[in-house]
N, C-alpha and C. Protein backbone atom coordinates (compact mmCIF):
# COMPACT_ATOMS: atom_id res chain seq x y z
N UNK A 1 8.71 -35.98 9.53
CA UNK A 1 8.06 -35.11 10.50
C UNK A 1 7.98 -33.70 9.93
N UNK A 2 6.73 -32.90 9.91
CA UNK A 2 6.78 -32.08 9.11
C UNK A 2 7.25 -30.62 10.54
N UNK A 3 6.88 -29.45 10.02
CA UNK A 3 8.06 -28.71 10.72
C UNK A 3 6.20 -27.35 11.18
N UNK A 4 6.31 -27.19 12.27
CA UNK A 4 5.06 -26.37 12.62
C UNK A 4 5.60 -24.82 12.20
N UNK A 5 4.13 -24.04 12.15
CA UNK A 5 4.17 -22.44 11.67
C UNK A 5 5.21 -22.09 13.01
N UNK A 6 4.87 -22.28 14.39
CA UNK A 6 6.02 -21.85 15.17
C UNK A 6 6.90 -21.95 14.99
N UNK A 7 7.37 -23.50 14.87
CA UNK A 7 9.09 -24.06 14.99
C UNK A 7 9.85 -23.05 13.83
N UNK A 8 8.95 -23.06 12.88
CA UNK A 8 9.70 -21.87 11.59
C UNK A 8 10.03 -20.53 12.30
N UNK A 9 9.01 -20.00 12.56
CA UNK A 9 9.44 -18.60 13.10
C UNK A 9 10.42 -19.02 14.26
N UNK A 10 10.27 -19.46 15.30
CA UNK A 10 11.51 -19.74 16.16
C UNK A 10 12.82 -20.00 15.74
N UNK A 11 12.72 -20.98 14.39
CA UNK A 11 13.97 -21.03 13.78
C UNK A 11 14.94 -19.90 13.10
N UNK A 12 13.20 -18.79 12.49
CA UNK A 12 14.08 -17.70 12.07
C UNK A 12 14.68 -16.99 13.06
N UNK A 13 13.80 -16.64 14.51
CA UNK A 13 14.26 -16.15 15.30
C UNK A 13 15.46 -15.88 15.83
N UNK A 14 16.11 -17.66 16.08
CA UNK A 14 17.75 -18.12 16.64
C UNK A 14 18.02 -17.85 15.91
N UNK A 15 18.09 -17.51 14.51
CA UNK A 15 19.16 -17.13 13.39
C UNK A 15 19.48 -15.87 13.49
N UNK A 16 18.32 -14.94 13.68
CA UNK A 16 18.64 -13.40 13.47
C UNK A 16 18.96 -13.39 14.71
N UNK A 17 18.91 -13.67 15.94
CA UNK A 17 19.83 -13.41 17.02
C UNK A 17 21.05 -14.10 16.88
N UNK A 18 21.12 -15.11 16.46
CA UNK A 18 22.81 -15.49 16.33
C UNK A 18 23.32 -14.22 15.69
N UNK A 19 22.99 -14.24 14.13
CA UNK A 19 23.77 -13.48 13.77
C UNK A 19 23.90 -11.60 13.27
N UNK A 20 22.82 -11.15 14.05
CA UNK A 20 22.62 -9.76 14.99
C UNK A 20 22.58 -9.55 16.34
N UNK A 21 23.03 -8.24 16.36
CA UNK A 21 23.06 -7.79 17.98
C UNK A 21 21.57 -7.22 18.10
N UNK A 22 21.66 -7.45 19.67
CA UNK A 22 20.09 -6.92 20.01
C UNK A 22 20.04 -5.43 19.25
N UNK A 23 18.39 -5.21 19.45
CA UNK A 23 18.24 -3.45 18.36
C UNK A 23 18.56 -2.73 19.60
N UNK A 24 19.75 -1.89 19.46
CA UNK A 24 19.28 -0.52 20.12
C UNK A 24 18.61 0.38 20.68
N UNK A 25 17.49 0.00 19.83
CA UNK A 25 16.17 1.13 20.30
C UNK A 25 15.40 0.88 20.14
N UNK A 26 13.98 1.33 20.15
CA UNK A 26 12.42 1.52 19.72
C UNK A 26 12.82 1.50 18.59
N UNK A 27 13.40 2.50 18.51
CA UNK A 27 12.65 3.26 17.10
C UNK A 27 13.66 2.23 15.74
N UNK A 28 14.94 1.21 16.12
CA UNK A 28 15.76 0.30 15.27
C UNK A 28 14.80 -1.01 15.37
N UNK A 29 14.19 -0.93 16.20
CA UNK A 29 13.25 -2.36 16.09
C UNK A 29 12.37 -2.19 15.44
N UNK A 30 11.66 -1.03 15.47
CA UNK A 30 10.53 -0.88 14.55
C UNK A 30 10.95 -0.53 13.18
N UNK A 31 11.85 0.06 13.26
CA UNK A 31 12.43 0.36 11.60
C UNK A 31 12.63 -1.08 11.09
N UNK A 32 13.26 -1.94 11.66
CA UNK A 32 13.53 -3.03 10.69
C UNK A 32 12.24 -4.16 10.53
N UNK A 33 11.71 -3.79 11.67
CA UNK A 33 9.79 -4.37 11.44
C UNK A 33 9.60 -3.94 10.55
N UNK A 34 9.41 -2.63 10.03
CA UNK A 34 8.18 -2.15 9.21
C UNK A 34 9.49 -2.66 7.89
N UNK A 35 10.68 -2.65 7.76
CA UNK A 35 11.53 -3.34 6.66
C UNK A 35 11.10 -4.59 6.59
N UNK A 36 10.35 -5.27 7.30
CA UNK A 36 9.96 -6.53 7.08
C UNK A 36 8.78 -6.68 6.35
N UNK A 37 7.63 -5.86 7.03
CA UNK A 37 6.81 -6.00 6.60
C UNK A 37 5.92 -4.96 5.35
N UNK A 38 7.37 -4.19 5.03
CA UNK A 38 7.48 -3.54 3.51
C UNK A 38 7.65 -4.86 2.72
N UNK A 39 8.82 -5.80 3.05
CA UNK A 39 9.18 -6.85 1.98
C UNK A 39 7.66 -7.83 1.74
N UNK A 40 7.04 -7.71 2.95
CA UNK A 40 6.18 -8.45 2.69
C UNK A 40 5.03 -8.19 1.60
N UNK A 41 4.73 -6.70 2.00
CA UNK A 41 3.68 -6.33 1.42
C UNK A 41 4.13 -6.12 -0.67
N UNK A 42 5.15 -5.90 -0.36
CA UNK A 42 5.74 -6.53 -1.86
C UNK A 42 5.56 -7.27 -2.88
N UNK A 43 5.76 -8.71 -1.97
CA UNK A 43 5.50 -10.51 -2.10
C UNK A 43 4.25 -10.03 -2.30
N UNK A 44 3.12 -9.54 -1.92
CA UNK A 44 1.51 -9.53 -1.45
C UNK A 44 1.05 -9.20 -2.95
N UNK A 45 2.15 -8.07 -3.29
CA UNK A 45 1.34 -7.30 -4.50
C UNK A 45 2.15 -7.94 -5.66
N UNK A 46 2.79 -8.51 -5.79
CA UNK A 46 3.79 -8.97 -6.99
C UNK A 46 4.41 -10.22 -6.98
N UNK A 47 4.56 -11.36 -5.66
CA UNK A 47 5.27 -12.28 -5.25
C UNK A 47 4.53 -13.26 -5.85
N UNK A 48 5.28 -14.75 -5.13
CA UNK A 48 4.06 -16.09 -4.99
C UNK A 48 3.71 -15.96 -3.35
N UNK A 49 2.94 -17.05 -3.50
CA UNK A 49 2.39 -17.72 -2.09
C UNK A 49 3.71 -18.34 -1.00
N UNK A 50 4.69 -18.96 -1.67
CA UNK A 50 5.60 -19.63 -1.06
C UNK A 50 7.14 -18.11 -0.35
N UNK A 51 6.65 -17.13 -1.28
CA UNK A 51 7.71 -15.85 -0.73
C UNK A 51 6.85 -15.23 0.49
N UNK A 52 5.41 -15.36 0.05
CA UNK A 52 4.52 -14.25 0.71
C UNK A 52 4.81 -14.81 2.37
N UNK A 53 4.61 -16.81 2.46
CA UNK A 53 5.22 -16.87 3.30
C UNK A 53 5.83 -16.91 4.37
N UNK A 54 7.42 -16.71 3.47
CA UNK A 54 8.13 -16.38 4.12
C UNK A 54 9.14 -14.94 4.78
N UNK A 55 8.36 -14.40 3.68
CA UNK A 55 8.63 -13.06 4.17
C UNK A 55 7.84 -12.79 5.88
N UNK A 56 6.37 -13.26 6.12
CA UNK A 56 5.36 -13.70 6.69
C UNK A 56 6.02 -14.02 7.91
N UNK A 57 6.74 -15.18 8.14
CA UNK A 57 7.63 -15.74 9.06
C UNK A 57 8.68 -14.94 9.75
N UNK A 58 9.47 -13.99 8.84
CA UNK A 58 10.34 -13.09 9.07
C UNK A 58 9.80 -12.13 9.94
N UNK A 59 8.35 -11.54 9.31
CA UNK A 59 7.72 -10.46 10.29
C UNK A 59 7.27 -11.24 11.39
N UNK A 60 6.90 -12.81 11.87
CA UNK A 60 6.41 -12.73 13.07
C UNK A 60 7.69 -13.17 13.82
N UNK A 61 9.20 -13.45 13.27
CA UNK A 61 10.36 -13.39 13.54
C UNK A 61 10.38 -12.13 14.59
N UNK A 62 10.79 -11.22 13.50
CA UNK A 62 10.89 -9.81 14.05
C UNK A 62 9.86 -9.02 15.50
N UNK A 63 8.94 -9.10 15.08
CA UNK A 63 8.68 -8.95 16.31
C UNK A 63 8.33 -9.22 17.46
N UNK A 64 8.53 -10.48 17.45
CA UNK A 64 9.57 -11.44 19.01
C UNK A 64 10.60 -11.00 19.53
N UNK A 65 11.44 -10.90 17.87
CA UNK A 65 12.45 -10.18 18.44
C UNK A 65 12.56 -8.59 19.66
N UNK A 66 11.39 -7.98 19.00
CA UNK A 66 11.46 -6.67 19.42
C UNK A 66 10.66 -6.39 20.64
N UNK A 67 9.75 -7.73 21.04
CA UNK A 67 9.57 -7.68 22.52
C UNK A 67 10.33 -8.02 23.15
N UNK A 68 11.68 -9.17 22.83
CA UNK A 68 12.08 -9.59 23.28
C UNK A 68 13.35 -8.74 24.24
N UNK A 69 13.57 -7.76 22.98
CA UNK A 69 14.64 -7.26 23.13
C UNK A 69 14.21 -5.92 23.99
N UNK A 70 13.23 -5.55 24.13
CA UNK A 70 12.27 -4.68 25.06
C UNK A 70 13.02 -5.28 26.28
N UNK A 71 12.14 -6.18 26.41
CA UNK A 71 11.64 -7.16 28.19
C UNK A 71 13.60 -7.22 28.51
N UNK A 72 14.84 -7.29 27.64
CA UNK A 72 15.75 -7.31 28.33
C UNK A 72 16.18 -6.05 28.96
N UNK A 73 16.20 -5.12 27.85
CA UNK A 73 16.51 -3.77 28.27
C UNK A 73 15.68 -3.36 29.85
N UNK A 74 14.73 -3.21 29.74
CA UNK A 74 13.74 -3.26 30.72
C UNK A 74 14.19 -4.17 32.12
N UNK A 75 14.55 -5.27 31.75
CA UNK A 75 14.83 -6.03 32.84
C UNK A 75 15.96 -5.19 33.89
N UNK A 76 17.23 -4.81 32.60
CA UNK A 76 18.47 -4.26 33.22
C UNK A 76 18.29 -3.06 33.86
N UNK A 77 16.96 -2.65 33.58
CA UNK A 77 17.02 -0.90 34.23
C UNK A 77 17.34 -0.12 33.12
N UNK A 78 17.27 -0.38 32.11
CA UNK A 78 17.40 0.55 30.48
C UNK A 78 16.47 0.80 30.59
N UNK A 79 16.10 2.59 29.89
CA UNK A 79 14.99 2.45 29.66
C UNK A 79 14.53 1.81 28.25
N UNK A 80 13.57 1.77 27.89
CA UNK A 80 13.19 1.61 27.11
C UNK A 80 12.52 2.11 26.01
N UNK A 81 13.08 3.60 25.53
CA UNK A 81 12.62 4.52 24.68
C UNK A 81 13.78 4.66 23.90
């Protein structure tokens, strides 16, 4: 059974929430976005196809994460700035 473009990113997803705490802030979610999608653009200019990827996966990882982690703060009455 082969494994879908979602199930990957979801998989990266549960990983970086297992083993990180939610971001802090705007501005820690987006910092480690645009750290993502620095690595990517990397892979883009110098990588293969199989890094490009997964670096690829990581960024649509990440920012799931960073709605995600929005919509809780938000939920609790945090703001969200």
């Amino acid at each position: 059974m082969s494994t879908t473009i979602e199930e990957e990113v979801l998989e990266e997803l549960a990983m970086a929430m297992k083993n990180w705490p939610p971001f802090n802030s705007n501005h820690e979610g987006f910092a480690i976005l645009k750290e993502e999608v620095d690595e990517l653009w990397e892979e883009v200019k110098f990588g293969t196809v199989s890094r490009m990827r997964e670096e690829a996966i990581q960024v649509a990882a990440m920012a799931i994460r960073f709605v995600h982690d929005l919509d809780k703060r938000e939920s609790k009455g945090h703001p969200v700035s």
